[in-house]
C-alpha atoms as a PDB file:
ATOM      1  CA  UNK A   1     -12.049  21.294  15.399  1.00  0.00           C
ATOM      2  CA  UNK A   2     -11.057  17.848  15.354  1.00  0.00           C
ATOM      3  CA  UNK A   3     -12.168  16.419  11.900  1.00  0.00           C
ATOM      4  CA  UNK A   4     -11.443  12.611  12.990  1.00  0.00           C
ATOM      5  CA  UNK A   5     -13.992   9.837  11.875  1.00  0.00           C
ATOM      6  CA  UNK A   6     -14.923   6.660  12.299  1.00  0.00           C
ATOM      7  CA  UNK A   7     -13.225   4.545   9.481  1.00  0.00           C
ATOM      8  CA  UNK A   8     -15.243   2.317   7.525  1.00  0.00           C
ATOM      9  CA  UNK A   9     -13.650  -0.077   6.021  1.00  0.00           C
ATOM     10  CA  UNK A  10     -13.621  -2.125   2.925  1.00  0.00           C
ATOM     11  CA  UNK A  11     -12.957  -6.250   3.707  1.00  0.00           C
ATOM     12  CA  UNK A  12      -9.044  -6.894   2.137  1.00  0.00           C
ATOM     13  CA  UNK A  13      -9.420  -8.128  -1.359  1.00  0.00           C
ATOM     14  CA  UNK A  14      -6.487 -10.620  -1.657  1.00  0.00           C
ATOM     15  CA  UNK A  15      -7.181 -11.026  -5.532  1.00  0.00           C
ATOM     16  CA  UNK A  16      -5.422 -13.684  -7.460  1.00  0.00           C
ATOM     17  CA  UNK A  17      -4.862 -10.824 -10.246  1.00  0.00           C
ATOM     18  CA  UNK A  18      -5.866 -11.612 -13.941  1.00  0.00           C
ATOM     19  CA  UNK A  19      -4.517 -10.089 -17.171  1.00  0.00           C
ATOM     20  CA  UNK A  20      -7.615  -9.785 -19.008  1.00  0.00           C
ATOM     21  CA  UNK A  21      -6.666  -9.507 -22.842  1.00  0.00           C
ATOM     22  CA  UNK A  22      -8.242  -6.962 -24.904  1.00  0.00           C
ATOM     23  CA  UNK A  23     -10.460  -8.231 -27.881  1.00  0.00           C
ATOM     24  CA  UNK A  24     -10.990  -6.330 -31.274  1.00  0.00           C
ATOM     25  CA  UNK A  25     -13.371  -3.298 -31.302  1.00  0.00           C
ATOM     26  CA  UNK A  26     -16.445  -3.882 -33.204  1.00  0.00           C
ATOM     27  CA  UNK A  27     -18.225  -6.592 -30.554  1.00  0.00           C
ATOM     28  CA  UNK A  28     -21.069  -4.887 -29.036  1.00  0.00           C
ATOM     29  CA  UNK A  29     -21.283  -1.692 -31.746  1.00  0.00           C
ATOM     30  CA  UNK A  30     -21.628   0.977 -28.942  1.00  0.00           C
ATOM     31  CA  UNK A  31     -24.069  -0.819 -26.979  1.00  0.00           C
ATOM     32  CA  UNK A  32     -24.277  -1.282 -23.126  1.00  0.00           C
ATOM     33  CA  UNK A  33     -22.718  -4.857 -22.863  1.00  0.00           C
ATOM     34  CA  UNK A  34     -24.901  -5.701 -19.890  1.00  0.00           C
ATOM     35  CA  UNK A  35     -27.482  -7.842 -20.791  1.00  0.00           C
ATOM     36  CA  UNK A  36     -31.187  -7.338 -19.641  1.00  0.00           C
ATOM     37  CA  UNK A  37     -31.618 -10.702 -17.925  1.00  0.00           C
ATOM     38  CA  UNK A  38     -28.424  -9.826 -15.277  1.00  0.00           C
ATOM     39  CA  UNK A  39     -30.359  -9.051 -12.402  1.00  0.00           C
ATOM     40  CA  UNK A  40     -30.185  -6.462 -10.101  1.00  0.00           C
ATOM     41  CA  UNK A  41     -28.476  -3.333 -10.516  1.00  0.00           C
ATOM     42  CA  UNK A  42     -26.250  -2.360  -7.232  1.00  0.00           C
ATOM     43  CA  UNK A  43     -23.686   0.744  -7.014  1.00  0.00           C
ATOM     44  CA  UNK A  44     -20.011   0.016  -7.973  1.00  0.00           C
ATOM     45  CA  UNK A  45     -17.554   2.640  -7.345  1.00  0.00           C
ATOM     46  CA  UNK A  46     -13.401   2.400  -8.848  1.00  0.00           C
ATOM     47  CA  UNK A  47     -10.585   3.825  -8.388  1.00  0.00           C
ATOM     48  CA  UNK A  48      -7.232   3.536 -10.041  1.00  0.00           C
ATOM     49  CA  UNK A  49      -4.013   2.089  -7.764  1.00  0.00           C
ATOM     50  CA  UNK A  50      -0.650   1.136  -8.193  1.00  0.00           C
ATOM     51  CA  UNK A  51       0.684   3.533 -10.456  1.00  0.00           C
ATOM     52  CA  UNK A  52      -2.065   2.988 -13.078  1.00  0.00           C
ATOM     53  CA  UNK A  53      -1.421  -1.012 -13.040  1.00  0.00           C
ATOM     54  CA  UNK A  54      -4.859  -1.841 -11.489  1.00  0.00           C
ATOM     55  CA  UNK A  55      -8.539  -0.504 -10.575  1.00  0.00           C
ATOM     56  CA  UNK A  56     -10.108  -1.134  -7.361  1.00  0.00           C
ATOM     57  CA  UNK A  57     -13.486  -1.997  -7.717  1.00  0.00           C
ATOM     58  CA  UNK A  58     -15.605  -1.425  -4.545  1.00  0.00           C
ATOM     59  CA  UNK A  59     -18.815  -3.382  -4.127  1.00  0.00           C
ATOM     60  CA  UNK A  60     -21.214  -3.714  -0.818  1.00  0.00           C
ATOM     61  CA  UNK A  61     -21.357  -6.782   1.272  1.00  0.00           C
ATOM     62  CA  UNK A  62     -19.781  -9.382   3.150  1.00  0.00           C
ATOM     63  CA  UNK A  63     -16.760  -8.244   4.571  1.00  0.00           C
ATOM     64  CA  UNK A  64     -15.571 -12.079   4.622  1.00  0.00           C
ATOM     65  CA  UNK A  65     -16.717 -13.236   0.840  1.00  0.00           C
ATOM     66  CA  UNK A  66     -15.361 -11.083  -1.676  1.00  0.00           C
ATOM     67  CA  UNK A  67     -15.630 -11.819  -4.992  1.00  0.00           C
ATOM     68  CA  UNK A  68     -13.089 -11.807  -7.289  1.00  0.00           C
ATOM     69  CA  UNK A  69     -12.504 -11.027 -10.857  1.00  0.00           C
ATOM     70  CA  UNK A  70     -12.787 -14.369 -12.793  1.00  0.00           C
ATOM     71  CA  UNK A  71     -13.179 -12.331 -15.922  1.00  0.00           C
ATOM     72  CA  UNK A  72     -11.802  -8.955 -17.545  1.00  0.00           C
ATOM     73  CA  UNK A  73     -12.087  -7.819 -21.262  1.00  0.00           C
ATOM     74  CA  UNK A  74     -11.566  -4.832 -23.180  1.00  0.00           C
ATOM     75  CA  UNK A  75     -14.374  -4.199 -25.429  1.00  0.00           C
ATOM     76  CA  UNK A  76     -15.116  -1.475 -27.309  1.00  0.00           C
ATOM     77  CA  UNK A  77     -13.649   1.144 -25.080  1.00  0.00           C
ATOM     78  CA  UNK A  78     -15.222  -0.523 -21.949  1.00  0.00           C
ATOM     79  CA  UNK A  79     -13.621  -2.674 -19.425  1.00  0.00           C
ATOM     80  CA  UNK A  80     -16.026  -5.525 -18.457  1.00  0.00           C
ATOM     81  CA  UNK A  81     -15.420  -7.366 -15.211  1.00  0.00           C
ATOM     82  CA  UNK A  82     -17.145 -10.933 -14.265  1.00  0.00           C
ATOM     83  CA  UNK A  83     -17.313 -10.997 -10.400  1.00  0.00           C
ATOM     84  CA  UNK A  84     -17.052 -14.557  -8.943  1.00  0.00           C
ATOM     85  CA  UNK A  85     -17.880 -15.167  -5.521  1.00  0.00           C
ATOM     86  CA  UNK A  86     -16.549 -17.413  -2.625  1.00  0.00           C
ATOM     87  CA  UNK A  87     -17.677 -21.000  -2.812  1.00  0.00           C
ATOM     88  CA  UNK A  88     -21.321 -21.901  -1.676  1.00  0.00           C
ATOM     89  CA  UNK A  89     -19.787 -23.556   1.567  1.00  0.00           C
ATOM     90  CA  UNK A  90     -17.266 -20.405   2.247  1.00  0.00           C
ATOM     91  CA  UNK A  91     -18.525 -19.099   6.176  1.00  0.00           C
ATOM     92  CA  UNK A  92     -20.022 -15.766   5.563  1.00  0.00           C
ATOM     93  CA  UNK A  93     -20.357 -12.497   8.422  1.00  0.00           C
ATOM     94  CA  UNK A  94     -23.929 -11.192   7.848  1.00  0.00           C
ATOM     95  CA  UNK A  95     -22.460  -7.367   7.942  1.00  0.00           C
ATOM     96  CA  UNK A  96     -22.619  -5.196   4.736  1.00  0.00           C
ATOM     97  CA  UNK A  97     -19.576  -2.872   4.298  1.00  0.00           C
ATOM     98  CA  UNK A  98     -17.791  -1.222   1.408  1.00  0.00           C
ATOM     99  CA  UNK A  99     -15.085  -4.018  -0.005  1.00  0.00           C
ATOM    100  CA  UNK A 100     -12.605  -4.239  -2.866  1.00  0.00           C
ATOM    101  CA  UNK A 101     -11.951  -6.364  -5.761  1.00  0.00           C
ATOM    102  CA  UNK A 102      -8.606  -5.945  -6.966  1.00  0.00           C
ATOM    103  CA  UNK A 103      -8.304  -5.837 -10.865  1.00  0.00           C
ATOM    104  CA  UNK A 104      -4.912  -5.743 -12.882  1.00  0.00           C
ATOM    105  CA  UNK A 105      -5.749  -3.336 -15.880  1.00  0.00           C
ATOM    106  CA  UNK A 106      -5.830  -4.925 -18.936  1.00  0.00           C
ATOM    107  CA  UNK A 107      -3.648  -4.147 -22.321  1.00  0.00           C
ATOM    108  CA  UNK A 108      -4.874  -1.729 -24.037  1.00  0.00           C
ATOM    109  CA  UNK A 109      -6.303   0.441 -21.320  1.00  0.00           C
ATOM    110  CA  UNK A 110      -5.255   4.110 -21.114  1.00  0.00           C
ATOM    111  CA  UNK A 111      -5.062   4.863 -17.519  1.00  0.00           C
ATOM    112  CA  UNK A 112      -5.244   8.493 -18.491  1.00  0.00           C
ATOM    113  CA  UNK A 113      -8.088   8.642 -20.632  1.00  0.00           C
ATOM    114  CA  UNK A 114     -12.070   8.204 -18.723  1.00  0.00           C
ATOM    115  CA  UNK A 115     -12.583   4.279 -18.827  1.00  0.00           C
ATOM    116  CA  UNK A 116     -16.597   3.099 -18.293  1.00  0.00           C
ATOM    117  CA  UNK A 117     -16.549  -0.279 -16.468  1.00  0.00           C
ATOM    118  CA  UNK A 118     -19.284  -2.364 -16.097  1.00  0.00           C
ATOM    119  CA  UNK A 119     -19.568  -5.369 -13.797  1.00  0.00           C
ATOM    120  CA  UNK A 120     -21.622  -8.483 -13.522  1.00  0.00           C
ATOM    121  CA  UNK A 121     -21.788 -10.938 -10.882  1.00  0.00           C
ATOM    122  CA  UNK A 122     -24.325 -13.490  -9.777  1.00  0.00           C
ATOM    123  CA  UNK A 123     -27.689 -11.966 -10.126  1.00  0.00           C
ATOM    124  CA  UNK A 124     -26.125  -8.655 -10.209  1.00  0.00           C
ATOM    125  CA  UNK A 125     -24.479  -5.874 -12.401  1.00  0.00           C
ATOM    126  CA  UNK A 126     -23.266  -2.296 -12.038  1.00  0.00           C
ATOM    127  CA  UNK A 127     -21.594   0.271 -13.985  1.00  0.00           C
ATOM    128  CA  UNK A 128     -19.366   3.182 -12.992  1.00  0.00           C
ATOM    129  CA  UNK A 129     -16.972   6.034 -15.169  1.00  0.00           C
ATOM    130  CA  UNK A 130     -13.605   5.926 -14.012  1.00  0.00           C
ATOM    131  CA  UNK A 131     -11.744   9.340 -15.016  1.00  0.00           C
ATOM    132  CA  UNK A 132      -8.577   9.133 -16.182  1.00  0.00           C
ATOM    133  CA  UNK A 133      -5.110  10.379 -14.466  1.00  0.00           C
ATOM    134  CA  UNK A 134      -2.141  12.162 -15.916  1.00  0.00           C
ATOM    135  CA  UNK A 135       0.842  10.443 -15.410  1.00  0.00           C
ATOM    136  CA  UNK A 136      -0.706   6.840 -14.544  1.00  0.00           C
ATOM    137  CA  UNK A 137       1.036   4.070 -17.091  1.00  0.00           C
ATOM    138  CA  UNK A 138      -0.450   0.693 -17.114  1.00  0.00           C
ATOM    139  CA  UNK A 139       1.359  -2.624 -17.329  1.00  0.00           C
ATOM    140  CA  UNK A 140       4.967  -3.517 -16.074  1.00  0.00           C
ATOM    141  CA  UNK A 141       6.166  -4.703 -12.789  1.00  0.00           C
ATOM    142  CA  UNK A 142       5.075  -4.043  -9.336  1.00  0.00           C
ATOM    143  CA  UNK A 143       7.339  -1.496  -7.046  1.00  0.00           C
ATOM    144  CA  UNK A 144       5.426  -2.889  -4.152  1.00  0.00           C
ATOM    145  CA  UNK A 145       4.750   0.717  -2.732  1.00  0.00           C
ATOM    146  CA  UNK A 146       1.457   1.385  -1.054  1.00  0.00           C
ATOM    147  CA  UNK A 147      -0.945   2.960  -3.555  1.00  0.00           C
ATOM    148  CA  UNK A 148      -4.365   5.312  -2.913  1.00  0.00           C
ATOM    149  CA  UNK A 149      -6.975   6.216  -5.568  1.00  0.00           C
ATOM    150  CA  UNK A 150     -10.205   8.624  -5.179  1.00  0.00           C
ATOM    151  CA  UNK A 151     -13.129   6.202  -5.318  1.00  0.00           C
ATOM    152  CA  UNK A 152     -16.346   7.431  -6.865  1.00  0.00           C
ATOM    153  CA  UNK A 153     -18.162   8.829  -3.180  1.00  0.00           C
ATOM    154  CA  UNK A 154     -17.241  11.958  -1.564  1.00  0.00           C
ATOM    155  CA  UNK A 155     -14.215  11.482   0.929  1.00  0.00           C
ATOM    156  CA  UNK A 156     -13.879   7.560  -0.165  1.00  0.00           C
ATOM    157  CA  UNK A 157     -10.572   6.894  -1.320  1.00  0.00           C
ATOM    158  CA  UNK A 158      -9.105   2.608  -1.968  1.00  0.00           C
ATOM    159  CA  UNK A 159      -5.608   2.516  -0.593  1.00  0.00           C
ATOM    160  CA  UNK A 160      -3.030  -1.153  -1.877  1.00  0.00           C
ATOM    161  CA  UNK A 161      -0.572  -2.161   0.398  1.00  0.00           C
ATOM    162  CA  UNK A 162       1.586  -5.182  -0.096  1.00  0.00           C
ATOM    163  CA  UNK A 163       2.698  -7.983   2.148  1.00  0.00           C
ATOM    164  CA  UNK A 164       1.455 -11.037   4.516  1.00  0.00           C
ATOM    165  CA  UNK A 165      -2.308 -11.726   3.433  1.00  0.00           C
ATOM    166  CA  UNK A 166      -2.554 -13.174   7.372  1.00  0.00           C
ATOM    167  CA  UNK A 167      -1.577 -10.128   8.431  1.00  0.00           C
ATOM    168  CA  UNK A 168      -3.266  -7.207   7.159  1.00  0.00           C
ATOM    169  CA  UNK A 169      -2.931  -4.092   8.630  1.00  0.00           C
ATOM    170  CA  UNK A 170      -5.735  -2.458  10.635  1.00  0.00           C
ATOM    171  CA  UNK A 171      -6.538   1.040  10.255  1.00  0.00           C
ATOM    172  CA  UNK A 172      -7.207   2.517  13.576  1.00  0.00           C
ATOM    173  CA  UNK A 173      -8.278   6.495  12.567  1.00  0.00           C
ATOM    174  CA  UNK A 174      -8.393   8.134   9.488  1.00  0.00           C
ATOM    175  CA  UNK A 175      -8.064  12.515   9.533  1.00  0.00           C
ATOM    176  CA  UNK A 176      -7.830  15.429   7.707  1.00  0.00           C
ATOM    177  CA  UNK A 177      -4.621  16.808   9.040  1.00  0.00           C
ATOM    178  CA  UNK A 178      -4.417  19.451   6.171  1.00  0.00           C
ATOM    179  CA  UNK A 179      -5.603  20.713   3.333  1.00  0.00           C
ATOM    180  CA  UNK A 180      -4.167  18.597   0.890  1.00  0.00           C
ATOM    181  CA  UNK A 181      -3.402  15.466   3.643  1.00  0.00           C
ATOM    182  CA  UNK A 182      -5.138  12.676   5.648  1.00  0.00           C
ATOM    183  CA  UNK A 183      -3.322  10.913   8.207  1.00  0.00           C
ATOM    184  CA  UNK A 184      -3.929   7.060   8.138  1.00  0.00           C
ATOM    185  CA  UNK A 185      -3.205   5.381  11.624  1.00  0.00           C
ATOM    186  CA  UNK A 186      -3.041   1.772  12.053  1.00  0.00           C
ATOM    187  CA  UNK A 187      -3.165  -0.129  15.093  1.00  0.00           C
ATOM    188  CA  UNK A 188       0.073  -2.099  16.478  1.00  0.00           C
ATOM    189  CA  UNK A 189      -0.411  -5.931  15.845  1.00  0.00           C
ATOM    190  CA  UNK A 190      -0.027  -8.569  18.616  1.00  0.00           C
ATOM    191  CA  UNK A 191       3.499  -9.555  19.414  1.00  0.00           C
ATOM    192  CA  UNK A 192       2.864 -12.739  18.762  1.00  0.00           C
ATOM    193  CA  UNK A 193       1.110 -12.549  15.165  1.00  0.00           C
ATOM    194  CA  UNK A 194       2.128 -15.395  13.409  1.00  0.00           C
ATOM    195  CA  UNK A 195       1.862 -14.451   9.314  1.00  0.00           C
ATOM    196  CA  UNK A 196       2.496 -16.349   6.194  1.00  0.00           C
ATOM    197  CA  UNK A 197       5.523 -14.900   4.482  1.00  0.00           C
ATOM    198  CA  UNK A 198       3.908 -14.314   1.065  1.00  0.00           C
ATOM    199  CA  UNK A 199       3.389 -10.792  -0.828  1.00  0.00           C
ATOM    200  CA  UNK A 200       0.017 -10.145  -1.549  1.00  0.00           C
ATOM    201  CA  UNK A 201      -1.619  -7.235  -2.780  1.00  0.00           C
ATOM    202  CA  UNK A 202      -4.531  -5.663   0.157  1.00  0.00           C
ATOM    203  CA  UNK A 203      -6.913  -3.176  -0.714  1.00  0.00           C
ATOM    204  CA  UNK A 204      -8.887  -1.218   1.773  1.00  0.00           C
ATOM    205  CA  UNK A 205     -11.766   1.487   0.966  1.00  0.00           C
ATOM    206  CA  UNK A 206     -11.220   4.571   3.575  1.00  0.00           C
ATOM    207  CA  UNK A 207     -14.068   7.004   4.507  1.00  0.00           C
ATOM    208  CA  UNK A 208     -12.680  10.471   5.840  1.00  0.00           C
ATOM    209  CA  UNK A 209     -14.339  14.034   6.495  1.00  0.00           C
ATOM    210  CA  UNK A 210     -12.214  16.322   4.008  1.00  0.00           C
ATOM    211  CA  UNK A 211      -9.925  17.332   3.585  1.00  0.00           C
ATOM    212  CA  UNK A 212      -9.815  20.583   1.732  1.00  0.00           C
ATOM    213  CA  UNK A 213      -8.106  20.321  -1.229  1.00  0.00           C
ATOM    214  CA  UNK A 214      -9.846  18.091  -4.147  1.00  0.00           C
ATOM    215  CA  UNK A 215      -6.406  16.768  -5.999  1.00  0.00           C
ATOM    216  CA  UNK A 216      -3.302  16.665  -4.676  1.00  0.00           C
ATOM    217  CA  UNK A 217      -4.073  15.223  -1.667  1.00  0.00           C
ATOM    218  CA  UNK A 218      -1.886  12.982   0.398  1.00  0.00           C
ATOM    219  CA  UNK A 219      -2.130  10.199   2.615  1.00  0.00           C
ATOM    220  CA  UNK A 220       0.473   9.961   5.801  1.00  0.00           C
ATOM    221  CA  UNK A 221       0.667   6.302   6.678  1.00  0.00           C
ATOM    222  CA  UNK A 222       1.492   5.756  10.360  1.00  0.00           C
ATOM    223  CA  UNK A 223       1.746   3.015  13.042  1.00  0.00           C
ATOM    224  CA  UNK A 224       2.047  -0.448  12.479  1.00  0.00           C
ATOM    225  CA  UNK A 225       4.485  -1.773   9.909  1.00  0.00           C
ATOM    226  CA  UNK A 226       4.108   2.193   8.843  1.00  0.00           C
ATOM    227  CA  UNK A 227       6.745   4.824   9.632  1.00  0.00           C
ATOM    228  CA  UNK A 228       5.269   7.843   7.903  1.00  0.00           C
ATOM    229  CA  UNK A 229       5.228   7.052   4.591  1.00  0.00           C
ATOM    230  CA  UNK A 230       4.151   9.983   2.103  1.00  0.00           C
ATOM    231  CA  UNK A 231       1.718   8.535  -0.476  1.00  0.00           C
ATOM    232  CA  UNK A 232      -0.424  10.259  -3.288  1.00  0.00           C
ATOM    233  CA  UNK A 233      -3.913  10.292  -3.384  1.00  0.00           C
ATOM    234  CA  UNK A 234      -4.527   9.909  -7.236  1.00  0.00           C
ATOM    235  CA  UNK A 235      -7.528  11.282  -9.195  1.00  0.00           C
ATOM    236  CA  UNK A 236     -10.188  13.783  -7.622  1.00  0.00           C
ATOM    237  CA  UNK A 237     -12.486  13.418  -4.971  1.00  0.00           C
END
């Protein structure tokens, strides 16, 4: 049976990353940190990428206007994130998809210990659990190596890649070609792409039916600037 899907994908999230510092427990004394005047309360689902050196924070919307993280702090156990969207004259597509906000984790944070993260934006806020992952270590450099984290929905997973931010790859198909492996393939860009020759980080939230296996799993990335490469789904779906 051929388990192939359509892909729905995230808008790329080409975040200028923040270290948010960590401030002294004792601030909010256990108590949800998002106030009752923030608005309305929408879904937020997370995921941890590049080795435990940021979250992926997926929010619904504009595929074109992503908001970034002005804001990250470290209080009292919980990460708090201030979303910050595009300016007011920014061009906006009138879709709604699944998109990610890049977030470089904090000091302080334990990538493998559960983490609560709560989120407010402009008449908004949401809250999601993030589990923790054995072997994840926050902080340090970049090895540039495309990334994939479990995201909070069944069969979502956020997968970082790094290079152009003109030229961001296109995922074509995403299937379960295994128990314990999806097979990302991305469409062959134009010949004559011109790209900037900068090294940004691009997230992407993939939707795929399986596979099997719950941990473990692997992504195959394929096609494109992609020649196979073996990567590690982290976390659970």
């Amino acid at each position: 049976m051929n388990r192939s899907v359509p892909v729905a994908l995230g808008a790329i999230a080409l975040v200028a990353l923040l270290s948010g510092c960590a401030t002294p427990a004792g601030g909010s004394g256990g108590a949800t940190p998002i106030e009752s005047d923030s608005g309305s309360e929408i879904e937020v689902d997370a995921a941890w990428l590049d080795g435990g050196r940021m979250i992926g924070l997926v929010t619904q919307g504009s595929s074109t206007c992503i908001p970034t993280a002005s804001d990250v702090t470290l209080s009292d156990g919980s990460l708090e994130v201030t979303l910050e969207e595009p300016a007011a004259d920014t061009p906006c597509t009138r879709d709604m998809v699944s998109r990610v906000t890049l977030v470089a984790v904090p000091e302080g944070v334990d990538p493998t210990q559960d983490l609560d993260i709560w989120v407010t934006g402009e008449g908004y806020y949401g809250e999601t659990d993030l589990d923790g992952v054995e072997g994840l270590v926050a902080g340090g450099e970049t090895d540039y190596l495309p990334s994939a984290g479990w995201a909070g929905s069944d069969g979502e997973f956020l997968l970082l890649t790094w290079g152009s931010s003109t030229c961001v790859p296109v995922l074509e198909n995403a299937e379960a070609t295994g128990a314990a492996e999806v097979t990302l393939t991305f469409q062959t860009p134009p010949a004559d792409q011109v790209c900037t020759m900068d090294m940004a980080p691009r997230g992407q939230v993939v939707f795929v039916d399986g596979p099997e296996d719950d941990e473990g799993v692997f992504a195959i990335l394929t096609g494109g600037e992609f020649a196979g490469a073996r990567v590690p789904i982290v976390g659970s779906n």
